[in-house]
Protein backbone atom coordinates (compact mmCIF):
# COMPACT_ATOMS: atom_id res chain seq x y z
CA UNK A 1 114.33 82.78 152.75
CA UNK A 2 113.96 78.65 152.63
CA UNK A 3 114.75 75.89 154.49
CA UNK A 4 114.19 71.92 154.36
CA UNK A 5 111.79 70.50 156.87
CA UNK A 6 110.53 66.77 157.46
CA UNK A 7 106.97 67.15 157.44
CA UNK A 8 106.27 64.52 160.29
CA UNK A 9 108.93 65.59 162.74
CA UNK A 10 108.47 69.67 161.73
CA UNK A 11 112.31 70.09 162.53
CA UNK A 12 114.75 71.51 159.62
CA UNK A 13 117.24 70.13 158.18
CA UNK A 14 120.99 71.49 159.22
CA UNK A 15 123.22 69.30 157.45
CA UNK A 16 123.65 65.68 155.54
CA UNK A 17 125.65 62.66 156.31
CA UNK A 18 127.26 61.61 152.89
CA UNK A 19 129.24 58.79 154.71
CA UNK A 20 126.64 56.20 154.08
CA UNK A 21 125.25 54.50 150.70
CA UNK A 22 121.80 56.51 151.47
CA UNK A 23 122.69 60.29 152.67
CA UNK A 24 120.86 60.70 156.16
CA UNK A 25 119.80 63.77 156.94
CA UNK A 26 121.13 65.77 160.04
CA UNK A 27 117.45 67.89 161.39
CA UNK A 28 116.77 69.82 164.64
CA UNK A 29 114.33 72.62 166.11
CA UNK A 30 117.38 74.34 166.94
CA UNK A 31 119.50 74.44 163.85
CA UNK A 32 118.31 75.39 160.83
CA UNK A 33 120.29 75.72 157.15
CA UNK A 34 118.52 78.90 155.18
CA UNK A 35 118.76 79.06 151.40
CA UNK A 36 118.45 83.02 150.02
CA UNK A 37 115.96 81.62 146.92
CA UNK A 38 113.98 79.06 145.90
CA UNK A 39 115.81 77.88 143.09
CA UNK A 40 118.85 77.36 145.78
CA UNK A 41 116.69 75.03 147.82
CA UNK A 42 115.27 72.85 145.14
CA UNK A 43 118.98 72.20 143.88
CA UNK A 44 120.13 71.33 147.76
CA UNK A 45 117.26 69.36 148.03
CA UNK A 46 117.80 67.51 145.00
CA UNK A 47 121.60 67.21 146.09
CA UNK A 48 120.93 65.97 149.54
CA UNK A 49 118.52 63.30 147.94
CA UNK A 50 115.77 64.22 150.17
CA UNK A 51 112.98 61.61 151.03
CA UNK A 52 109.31 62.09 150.61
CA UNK A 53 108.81 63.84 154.30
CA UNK A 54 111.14 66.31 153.07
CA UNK A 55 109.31 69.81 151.92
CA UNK A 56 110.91 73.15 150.91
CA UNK A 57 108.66 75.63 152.99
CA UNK A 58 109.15 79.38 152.97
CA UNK A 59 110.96 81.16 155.94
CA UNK A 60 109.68 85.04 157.74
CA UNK A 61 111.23 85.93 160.37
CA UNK A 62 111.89 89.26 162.38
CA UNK A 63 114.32 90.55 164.19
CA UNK A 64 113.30 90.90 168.19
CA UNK A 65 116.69 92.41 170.19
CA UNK A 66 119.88 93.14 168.80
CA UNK A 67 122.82 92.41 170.94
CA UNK A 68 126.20 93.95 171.48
């Protein structure tokens, strides 16, 4: 999986204001939007007109607990 991060902040990027001339991106610690390949990223990336702090990184993760 992939996700957007800012590079000096290290949170990910969740979602993206349009409403202004320059989209502003929405990022938290807590909130995070995934992207099933790397191909997908590059083209939201590209979309969200990303700034220069703005990577695509690579995502692992494991399951701990599942709940009912």
């Amino acid at each position: 999986m992939y996700a957007i991060i800012n590079t000096k902040t290290k949170k990910f990027v969740y979602d993206t204001d349009f409403s202004k001339k320059t989209p502003m991106q929405k990022s938290s610690s807590n909130m995070i939007l995934l992207f099933d390949t790397k191909k997908e990223a590059e083209k939201a990336y590209k979309t969200r007109q990303c700034g220069k702090t703005y990577k695509i990184c690579e995502i692992n993760f494991t399951i701990n607990q599942v709940f009912k």
